[in-house]
Protein backbone atom coordinates (compact mmCIF):
# COMPACT_ATOMS: atom_id res chain seq x y z
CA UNK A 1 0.00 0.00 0.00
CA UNK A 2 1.09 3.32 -1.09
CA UNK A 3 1.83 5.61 1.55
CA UNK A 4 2.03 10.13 1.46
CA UNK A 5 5.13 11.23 1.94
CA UNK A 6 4.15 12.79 5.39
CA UNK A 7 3.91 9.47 6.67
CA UNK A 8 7.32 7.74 4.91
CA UNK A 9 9.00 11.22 7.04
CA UNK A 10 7.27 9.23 10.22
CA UNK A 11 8.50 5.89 9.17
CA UNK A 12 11.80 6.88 8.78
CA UNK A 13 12.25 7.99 12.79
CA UNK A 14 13.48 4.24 12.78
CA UNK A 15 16.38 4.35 10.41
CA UNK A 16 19.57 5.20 11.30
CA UNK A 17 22.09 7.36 8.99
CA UNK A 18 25.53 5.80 7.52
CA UNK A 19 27.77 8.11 9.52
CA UNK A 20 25.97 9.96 12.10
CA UNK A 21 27.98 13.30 12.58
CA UNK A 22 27.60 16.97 14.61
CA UNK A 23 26.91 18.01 10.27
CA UNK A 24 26.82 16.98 7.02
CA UNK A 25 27.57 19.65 4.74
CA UNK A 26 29.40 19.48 1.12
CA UNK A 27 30.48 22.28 -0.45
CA UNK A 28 29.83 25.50 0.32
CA UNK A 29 27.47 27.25 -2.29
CA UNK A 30 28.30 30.86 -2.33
CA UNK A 31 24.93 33.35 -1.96
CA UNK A 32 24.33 35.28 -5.44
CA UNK A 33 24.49 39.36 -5.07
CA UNK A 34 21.53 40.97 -5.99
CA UNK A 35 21.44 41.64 -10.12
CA UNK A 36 22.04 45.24 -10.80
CA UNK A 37 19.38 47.08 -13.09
CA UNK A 38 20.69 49.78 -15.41
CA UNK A 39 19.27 52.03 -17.53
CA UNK A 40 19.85 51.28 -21.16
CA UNK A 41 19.90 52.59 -24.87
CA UNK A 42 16.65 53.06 -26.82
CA UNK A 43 14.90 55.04 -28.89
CA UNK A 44 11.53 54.87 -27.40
CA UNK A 45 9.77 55.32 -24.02
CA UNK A 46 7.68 52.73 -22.67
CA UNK A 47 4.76 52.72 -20.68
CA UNK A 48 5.19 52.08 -16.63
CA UNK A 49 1.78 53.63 -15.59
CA UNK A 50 -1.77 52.87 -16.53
CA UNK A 51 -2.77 49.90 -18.83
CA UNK A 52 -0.21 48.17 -20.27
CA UNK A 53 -0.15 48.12 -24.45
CA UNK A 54 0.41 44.50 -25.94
CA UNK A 55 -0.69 42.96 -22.65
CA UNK A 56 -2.76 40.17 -23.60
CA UNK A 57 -5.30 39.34 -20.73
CA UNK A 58 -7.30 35.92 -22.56
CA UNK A 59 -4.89 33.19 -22.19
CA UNK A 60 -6.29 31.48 -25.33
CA UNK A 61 -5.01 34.33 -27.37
CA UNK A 62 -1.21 33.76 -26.08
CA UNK A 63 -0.84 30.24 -27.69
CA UNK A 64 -1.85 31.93 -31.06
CA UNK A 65 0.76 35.21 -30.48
CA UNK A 66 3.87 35.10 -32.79
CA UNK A 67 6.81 35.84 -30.72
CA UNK A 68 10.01 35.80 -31.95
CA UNK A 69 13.37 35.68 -29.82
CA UNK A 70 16.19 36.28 -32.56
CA UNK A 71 19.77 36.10 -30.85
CA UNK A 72 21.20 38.75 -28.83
CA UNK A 73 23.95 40.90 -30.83
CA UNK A 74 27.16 41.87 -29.03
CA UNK A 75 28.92 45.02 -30.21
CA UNK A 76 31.78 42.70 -30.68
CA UNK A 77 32.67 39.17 -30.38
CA UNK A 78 35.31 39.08 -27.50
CA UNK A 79 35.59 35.90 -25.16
CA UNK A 80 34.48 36.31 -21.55
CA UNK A 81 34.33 34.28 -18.54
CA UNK A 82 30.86 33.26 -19.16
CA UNK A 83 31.72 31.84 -22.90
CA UNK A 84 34.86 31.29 -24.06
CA UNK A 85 33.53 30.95 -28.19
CA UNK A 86 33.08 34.86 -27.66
CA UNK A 87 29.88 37.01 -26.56
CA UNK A 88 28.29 36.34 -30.03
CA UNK A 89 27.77 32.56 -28.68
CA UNK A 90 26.76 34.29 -25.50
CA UNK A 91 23.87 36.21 -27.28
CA UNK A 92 22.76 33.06 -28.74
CA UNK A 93 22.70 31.29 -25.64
CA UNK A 94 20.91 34.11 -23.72
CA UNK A 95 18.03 34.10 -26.19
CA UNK A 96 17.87 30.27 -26.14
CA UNK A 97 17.21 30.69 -22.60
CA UNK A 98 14.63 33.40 -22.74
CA UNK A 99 12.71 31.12 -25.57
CA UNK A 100 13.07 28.20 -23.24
CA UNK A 101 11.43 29.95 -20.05
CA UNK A 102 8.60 31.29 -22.20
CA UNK A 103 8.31 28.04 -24.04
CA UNK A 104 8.29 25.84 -20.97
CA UNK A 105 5.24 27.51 -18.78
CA UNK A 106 2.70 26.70 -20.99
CA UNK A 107 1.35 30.07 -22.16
CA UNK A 108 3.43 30.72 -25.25
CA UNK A 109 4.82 29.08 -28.48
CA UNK A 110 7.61 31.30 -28.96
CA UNK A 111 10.64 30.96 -31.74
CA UNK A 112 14.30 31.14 -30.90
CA UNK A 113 17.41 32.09 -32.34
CA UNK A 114 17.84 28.80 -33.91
CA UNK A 115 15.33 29.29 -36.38
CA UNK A 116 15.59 33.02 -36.88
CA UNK A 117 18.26 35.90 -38.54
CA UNK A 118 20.52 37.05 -36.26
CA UNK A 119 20.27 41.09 -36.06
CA UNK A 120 23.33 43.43 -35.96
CA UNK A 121 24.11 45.33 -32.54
CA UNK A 122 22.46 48.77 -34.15
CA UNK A 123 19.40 47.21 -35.27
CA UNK A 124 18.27 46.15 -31.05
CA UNK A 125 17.68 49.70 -31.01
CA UNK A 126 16.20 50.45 -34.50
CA UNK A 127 14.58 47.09 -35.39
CA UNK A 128 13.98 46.02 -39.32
CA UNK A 129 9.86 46.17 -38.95
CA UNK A 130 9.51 44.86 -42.72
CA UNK A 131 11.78 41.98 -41.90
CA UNK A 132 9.98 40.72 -38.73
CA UNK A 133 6.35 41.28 -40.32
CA UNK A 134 7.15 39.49 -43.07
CA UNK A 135 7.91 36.76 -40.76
CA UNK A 136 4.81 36.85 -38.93
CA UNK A 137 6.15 38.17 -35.81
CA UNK A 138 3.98 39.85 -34.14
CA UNK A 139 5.98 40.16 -31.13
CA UNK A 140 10.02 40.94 -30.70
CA UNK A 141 12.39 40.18 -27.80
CA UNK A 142 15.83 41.72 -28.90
CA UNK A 143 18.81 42.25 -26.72
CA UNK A 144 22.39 42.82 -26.61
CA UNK A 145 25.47 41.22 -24.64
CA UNK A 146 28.84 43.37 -23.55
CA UNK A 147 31.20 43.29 -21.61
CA UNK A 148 32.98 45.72 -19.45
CA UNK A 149 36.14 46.85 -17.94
CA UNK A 150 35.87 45.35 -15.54
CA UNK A 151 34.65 41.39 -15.98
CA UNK A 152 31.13 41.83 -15.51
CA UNK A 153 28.49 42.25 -18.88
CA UNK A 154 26.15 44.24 -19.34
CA UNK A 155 22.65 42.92 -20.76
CA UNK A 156 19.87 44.73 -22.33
CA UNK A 157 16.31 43.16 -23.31
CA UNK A 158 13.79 45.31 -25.53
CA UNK A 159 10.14 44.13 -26.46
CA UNK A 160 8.68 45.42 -29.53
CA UNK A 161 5.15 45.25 -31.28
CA UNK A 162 6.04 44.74 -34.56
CA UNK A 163 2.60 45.88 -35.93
CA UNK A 164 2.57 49.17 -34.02
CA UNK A 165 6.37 49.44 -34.80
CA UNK A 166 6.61 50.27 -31.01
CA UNK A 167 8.67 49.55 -28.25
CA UNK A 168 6.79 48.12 -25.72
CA UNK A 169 9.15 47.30 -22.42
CA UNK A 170 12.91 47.68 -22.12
CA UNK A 171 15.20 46.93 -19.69
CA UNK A 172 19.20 46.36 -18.93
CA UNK A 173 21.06 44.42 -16.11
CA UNK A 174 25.01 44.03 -15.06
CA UNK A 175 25.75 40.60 -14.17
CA UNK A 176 29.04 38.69 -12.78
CA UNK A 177 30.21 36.08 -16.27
CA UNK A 178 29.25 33.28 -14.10
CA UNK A 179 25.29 35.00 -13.46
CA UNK A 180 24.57 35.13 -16.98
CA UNK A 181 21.82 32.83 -16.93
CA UNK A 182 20.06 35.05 -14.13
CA UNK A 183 20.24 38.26 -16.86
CA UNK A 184 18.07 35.77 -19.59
CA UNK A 185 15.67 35.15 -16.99
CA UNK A 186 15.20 38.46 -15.67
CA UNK A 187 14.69 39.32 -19.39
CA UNK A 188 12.29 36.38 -19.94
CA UNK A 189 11.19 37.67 -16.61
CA UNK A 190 10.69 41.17 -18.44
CA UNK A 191 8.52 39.55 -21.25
CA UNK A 192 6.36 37.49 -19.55
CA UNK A 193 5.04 40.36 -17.04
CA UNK A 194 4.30 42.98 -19.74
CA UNK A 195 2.52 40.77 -21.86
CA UNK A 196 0.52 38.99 -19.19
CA UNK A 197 -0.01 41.39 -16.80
CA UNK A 198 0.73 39.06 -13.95
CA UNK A 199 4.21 38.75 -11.58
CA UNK A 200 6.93 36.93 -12.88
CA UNK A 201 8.76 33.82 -11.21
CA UNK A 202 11.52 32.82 -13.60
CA UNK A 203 14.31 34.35 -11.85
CA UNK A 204 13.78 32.33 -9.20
CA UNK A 205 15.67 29.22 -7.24
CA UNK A 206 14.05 25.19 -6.16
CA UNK A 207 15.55 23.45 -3.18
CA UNK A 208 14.89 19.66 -3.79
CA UNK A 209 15.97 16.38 -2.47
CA UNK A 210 18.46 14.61 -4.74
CA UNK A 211 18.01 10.47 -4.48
CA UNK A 212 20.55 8.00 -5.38
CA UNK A 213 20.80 4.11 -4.93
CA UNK A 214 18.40 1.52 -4.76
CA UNK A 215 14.76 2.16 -3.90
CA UNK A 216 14.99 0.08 -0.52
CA UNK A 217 18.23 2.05 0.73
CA UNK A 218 17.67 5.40 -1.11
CA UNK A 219 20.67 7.99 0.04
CA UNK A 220 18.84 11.63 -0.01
CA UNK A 221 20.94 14.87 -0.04
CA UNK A 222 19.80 18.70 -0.26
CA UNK A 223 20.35 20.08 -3.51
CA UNK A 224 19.77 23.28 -5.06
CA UNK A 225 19.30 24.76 -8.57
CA UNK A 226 17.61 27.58 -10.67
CA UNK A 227 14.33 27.31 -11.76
CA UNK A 228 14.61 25.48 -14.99
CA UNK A 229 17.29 22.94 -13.63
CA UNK A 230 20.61 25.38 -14.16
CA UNK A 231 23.38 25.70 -11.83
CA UNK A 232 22.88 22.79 -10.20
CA UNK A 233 24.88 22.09 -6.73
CA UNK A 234 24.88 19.49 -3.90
CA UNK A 235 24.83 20.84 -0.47
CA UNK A 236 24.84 17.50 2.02
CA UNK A 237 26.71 14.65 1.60
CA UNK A 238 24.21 12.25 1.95
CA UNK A 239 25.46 10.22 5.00
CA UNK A 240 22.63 11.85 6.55
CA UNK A 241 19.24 11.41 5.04
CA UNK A 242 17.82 15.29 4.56
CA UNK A 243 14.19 16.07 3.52
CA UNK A 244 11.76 18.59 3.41
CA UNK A 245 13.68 22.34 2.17
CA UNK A 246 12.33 25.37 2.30
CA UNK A 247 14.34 28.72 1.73
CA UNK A 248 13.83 31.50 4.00
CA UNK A 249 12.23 34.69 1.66
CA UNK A 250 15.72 36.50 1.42
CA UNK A 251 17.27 33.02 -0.06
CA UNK A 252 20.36 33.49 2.37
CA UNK A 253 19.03 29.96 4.41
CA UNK A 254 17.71 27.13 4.03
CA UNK A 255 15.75 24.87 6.06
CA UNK A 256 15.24 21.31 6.45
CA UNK A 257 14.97 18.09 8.00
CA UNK A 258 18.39 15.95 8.90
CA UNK A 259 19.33 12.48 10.78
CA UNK A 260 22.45 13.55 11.27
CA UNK A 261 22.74 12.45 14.88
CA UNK A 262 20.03 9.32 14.12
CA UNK A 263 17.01 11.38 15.01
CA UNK A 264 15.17 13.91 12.60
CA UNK A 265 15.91 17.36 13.56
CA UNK A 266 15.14 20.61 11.57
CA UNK A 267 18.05 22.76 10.69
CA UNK A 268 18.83 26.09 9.17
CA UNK A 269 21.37 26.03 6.98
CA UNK A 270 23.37 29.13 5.97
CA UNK A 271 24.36 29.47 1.95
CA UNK A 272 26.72 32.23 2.53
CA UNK A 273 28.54 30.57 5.62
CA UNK A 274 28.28 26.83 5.53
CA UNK A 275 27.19 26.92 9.41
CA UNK A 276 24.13 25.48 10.36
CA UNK A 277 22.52 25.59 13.47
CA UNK A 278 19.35 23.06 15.20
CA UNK A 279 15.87 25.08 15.26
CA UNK A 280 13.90 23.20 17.98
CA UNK A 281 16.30 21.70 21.17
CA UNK A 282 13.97 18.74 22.21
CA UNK A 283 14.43 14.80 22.64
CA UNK A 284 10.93 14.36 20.29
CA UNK A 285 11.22 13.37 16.82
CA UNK A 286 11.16 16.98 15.09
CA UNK A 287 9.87 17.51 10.88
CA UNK A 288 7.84 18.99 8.36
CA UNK A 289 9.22 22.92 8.75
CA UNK A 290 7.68 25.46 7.25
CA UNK A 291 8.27 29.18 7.73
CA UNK A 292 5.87 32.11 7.68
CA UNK A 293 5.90 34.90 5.02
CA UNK A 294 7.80 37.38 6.21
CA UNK A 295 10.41 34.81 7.83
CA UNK A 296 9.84 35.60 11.72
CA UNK A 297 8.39 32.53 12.38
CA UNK A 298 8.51 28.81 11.92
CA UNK A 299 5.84 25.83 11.94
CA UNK A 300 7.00 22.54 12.53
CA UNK A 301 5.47 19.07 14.12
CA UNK A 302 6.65 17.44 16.98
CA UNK A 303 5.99 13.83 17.88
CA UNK A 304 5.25 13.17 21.68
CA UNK A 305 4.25 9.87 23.29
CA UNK A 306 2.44 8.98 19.57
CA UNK A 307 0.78 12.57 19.27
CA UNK A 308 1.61 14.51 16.58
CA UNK A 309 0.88 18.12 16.90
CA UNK A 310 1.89 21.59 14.90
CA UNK A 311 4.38 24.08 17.01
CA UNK A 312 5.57 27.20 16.07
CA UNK A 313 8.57 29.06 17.46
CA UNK A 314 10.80 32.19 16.59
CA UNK A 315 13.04 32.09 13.50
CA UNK A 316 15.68 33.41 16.19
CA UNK A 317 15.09 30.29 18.30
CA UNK A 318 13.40 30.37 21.85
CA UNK A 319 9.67 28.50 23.32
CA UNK A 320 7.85 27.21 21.13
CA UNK A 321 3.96 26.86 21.29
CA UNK A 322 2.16 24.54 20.60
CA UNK A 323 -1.01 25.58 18.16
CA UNK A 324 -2.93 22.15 17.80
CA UNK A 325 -3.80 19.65 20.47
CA UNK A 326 -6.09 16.91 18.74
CA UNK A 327 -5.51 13.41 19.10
CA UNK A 328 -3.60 11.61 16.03
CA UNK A 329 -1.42 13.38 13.34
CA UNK A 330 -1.44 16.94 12.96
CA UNK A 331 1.47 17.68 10.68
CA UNK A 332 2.28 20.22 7.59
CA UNK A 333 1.06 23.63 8.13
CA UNK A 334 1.76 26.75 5.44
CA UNK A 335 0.92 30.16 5.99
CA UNK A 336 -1.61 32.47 4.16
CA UNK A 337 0.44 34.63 2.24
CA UNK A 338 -0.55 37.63 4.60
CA UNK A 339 0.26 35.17 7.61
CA UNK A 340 -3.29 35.45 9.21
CA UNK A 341 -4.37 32.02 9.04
CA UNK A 342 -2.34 28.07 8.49
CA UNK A 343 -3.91 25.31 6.48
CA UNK A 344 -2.72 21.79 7.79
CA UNK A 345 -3.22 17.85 7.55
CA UNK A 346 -4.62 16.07 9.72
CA UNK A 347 -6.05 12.43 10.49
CA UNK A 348 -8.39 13.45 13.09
CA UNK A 349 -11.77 12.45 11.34
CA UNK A 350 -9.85 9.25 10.81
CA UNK A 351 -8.13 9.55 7.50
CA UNK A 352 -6.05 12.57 6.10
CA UNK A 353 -7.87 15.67 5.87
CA UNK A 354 -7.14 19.48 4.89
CA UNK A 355 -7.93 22.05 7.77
CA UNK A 356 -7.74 25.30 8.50
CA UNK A 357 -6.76 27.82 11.98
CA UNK A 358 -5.71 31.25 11.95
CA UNK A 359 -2.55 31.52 12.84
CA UNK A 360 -2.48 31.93 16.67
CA UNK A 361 -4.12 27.83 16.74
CA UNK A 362 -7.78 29.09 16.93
CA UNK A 363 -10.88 28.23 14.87
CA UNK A 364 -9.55 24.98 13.74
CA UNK A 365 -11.85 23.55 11.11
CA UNK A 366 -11.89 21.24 8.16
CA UNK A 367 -12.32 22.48 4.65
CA UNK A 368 -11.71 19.19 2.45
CA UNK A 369 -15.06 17.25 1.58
CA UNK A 370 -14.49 15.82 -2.09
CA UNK A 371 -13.90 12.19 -1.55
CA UNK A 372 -10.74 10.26 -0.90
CA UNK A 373 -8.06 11.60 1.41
CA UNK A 374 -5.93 15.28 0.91
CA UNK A 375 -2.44 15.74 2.30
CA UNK A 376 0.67 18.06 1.88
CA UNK A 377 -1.25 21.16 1.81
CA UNK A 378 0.38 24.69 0.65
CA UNK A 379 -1.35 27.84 0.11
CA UNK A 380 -0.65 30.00 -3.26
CA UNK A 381 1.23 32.92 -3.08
CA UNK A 382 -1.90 34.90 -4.89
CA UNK A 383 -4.04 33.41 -1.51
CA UNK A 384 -6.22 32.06 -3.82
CA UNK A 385 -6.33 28.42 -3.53
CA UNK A 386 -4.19 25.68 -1.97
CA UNK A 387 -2.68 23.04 -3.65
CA UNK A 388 -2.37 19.63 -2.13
CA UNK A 389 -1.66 15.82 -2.57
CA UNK A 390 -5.29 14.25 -3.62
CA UNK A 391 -5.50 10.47 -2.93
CA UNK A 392 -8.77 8.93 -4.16
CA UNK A 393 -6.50 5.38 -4.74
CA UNK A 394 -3.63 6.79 -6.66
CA UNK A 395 -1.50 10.06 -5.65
CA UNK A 396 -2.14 13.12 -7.47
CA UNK A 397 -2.07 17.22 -7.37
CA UNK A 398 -5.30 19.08 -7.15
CA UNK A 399 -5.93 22.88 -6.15
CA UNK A 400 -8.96 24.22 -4.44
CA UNK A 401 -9.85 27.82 -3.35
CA UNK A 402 -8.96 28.98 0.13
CA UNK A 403 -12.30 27.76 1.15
CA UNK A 404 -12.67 24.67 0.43
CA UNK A 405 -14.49 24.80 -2.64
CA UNK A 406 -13.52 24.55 -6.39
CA UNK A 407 -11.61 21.41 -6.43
CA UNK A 408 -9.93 20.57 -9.24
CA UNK A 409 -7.48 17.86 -10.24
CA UNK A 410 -4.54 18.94 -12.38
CA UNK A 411 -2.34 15.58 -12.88
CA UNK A 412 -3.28 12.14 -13.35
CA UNK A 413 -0.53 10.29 -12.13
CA UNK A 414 0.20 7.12 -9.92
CA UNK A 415 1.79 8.92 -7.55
CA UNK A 416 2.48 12.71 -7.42
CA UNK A 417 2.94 14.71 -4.56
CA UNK A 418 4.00 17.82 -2.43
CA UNK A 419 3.04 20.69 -4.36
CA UNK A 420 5.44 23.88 -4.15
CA UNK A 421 3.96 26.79 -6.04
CA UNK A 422 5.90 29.20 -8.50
CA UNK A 423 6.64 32.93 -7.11
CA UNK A 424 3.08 34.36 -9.04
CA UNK A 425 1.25 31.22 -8.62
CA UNK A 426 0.62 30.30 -12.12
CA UNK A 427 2.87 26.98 -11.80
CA UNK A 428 3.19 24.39 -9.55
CA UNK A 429 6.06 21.75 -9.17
CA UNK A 430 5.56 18.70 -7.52
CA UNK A 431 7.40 14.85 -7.47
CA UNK A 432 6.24 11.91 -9.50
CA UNK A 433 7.65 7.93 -7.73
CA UNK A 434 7.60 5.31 -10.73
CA UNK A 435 5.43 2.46 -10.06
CA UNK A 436 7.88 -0.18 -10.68
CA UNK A 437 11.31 1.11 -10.15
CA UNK A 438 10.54 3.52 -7.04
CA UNK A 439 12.72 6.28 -8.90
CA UNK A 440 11.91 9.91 -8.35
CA UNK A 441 11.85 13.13 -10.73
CA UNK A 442 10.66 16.95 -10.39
CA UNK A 443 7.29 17.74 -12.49
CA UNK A 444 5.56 20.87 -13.44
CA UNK A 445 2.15 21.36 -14.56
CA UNK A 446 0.56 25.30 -14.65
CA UNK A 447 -3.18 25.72 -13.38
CA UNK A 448 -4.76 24.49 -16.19
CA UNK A 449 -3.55 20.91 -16.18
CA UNK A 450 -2.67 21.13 -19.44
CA UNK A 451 1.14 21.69 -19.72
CA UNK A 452 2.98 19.17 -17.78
CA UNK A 453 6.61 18.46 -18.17
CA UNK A 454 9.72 17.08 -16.53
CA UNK A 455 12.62 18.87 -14.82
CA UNK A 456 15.91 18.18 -15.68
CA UNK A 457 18.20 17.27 -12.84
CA UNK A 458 21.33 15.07 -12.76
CA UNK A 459 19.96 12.19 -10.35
CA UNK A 460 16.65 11.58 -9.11
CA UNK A 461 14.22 14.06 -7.48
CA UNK A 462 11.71 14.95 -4.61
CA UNK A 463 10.36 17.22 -2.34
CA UNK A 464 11.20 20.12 -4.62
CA UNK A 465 10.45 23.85 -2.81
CA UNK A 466 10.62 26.73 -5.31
CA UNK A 467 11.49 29.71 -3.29
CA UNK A 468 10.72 33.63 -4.15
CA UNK A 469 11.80 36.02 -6.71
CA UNK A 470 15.70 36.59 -6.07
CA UNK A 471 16.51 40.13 -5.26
């Protein structure tokens, strides 16, 4: 019998890590400087107030809009840190990157550089209208690469309405070689928000759970990497199982869950130090952390004499309290984005169930009736609906609205489950378990259920936790 992935975190209070040790930390990931905006060349002024022009509000209509993402020009082709082949490969790569974002959430059917003329450097600024309309575009992303004096490059993104002949949104960033990836995003970034109208999330980081080994001794170590599986980097060594990351909102920590001294204790971890230090001090089995939206304050479950109830304590350490007191499992709890109230799990009625408290333990309630059993509940950063693990037989993810209502399934798998949502809520990621093999991998799917795909990531996957917007 299949089991959630709440209760495997239970069943593995019994097993005992490899090498227990005081920590188990591999390399030490350096934390990313904030990206620095510039302002950049153009010809035009575009809009920053009032309705946006070219924003396209139907969905349907974005499937059917001709966008095309030629390769960025560089001034001149010079080798850099980022690409040795010269910034001309650089350009290409950057717009391959932009196409891919776009391409991959489902709401666009862009062209890249691949299939497209390559523009000169003076032409991002002064675009050939005839040549793109002839083409069919009907939107342009252009954009330049150069470097400086100094190491870093410079990287400018422009969106044009090629039947207005109009600039519609431009914008320019200064980047480290190494953070070149981060400019494409913040330019697909760029795109995505002026012609949607809604937040962006693709300059944005996932915390995961990278597995290895067989699926009856699996060796689980935190991992991190950019949204679309880039810059990829171990951070335990796996003699310790970890689960369950979450970054704090600033992305300088992360937490999770470790055995490394044979019990499960939640940890903070800090990217720009290496040090980590123990949340809770207690003798009870400690999991499932989860912080609150402006970082002050952390949820986690504590197991005492075979109760399981939700605590919360002070992101600085200190008492904890404890919010819930039913009999059973209360475990899981994520904060509304305005940090008023906490949906949970919980097996009081006698089978998982979603509930609801605000946030000080009170008015506990439960807001799942739709058949079968709901776990792993997290609330969307919009505060319009939850996602959670549905379980009518097989695992899958469903959303409903914050109260209770609206329920809709959006994968149809054998066994999906925990739900993170993208930064603007439009996407969820979640993990998939193969039926036969027990192997793990990252999925996406956005809010219609339509576009599902796989994430690329160098072993297998789970527990994935997208974290915000970087600064």
């Amino acid at each position: 019998m299949k089991t959630t992935f709440f209760a495997v975190a239970l069943a593995l209070f019994t097993i005992q890590p490899a090498s227990a040790q005081n920590q188990d930390l591999g390399e030490a990931v350096g934390q990313a400087g904030p990206v620095e905006d510039i302002p950049i060349e153009g010809s035009g002024t575009a809009e920053t107030d009032g309705p946006l022009r070219g924003t396209v509000t139907d969905e349907s209509q974005l499937d059917d809009l001709q966008l095309a993402i030629p390769a960025f020009a560089a001034e001149r082709d010079v080798a850099t840190a980022a690409n040795a082949r010269g910034t001309a490969a650089l350009g290409a790569e950057l717009a391959r990157v932009v196409t891919a974002d776009l391409q991959n959430n489902g709401l666009f059917d862009p062209t890249g550089p691949d299939a497209l003329p390559k523009p000169s450097y003076p032409q991002i600024t002064d675009p050939v209208w005839n040549m793109w309309s002839m083409r069919g575009a009907e939107m342009l992303v252009q954009g330049y690469v150069r470097p400086r004096p100094d190491g870093k490059l410079v990287v400018g993104c422009y969106l044009y309405d090629v039947a207005l002949n109009d600039e519609l949104a431009r914008s320019g960033w200064v980047v480290p070689p190494s953070d070149w990836r981060r400019a494409a995003h913040k330019c697909a970034d760029l795109v995505y928000s002026r012609l949607t109208g809604e937040s962006p999330f693709f300059d944005s980081r996932i915390a995961y759970i990278a597995e290895t080994g067989p699926k009856d001794n699996r060796t689980k170590r935190l991992a991190i990497m950019d949204s679309d599986g880039a810059n990829h980097r171990f951070i335990t060594t796996g003699r310790a199982t970890a689960l369950t990351p979450r970054y704090s909102p600033d992305y300088r920590k992360l937490m999770y869950l470790s055995y490394v001294d044979g019990n499960p204790r939640i940890y903070v971890y800090d990217i720009g130090t290496g040090q980590q230090t123990l949340v809770t001090q207690s003798s009870n089995p400690t999991f499932a952390p989860r912080r609150s939206p402006d970082g002050r304050w952390v949820l986690y479950s504590m197991a005492v004499n075979g109760n399981t109830d939700i605590y919360r304590v002070s992101a600085e350490g200190g008492q904890s309290v404890r919010l819930t007191d039913a009999p059973g499992i209360d475990i899981g709890g994520s904060y509304s984005p305005d940090g008023s109230k906490i949906v949970f799990e919980s097996d009081r009625s006698g089978e998982q169930q979603i509930y609801m408290m605000n946030a000080d333990g009170s008015n506990q309630r439960r807001i799942s009736f739709f058949g079968g059993r709901a776990a792993t509940p997290e609330w969307s950063p919009r505060g319009d609906q939850i996602a959670f693990t549905y379980i009518p037989g097989d695992f899958n993810i469903a959303v409903m609205s914050a109260n209770g209502g609206g329920f809709r399934k959006l994968t149809d798998g054998w066994q999906d489950e925990a739900p993170t949502w993208a930064p603007n809520g439009r996407v969820l990621q979640f993990f998939r378990t193969e039926r036969n093999t027990g192997r793990t991998a990252i999925y996406q799917v956005d809010l219609t259920g339509d576009n599902l795909r796989r994430l690329p990531t160098p072993v297998d996957a789970s527990d994935p936790a997208w974290g915000p917007i970087l600064p």
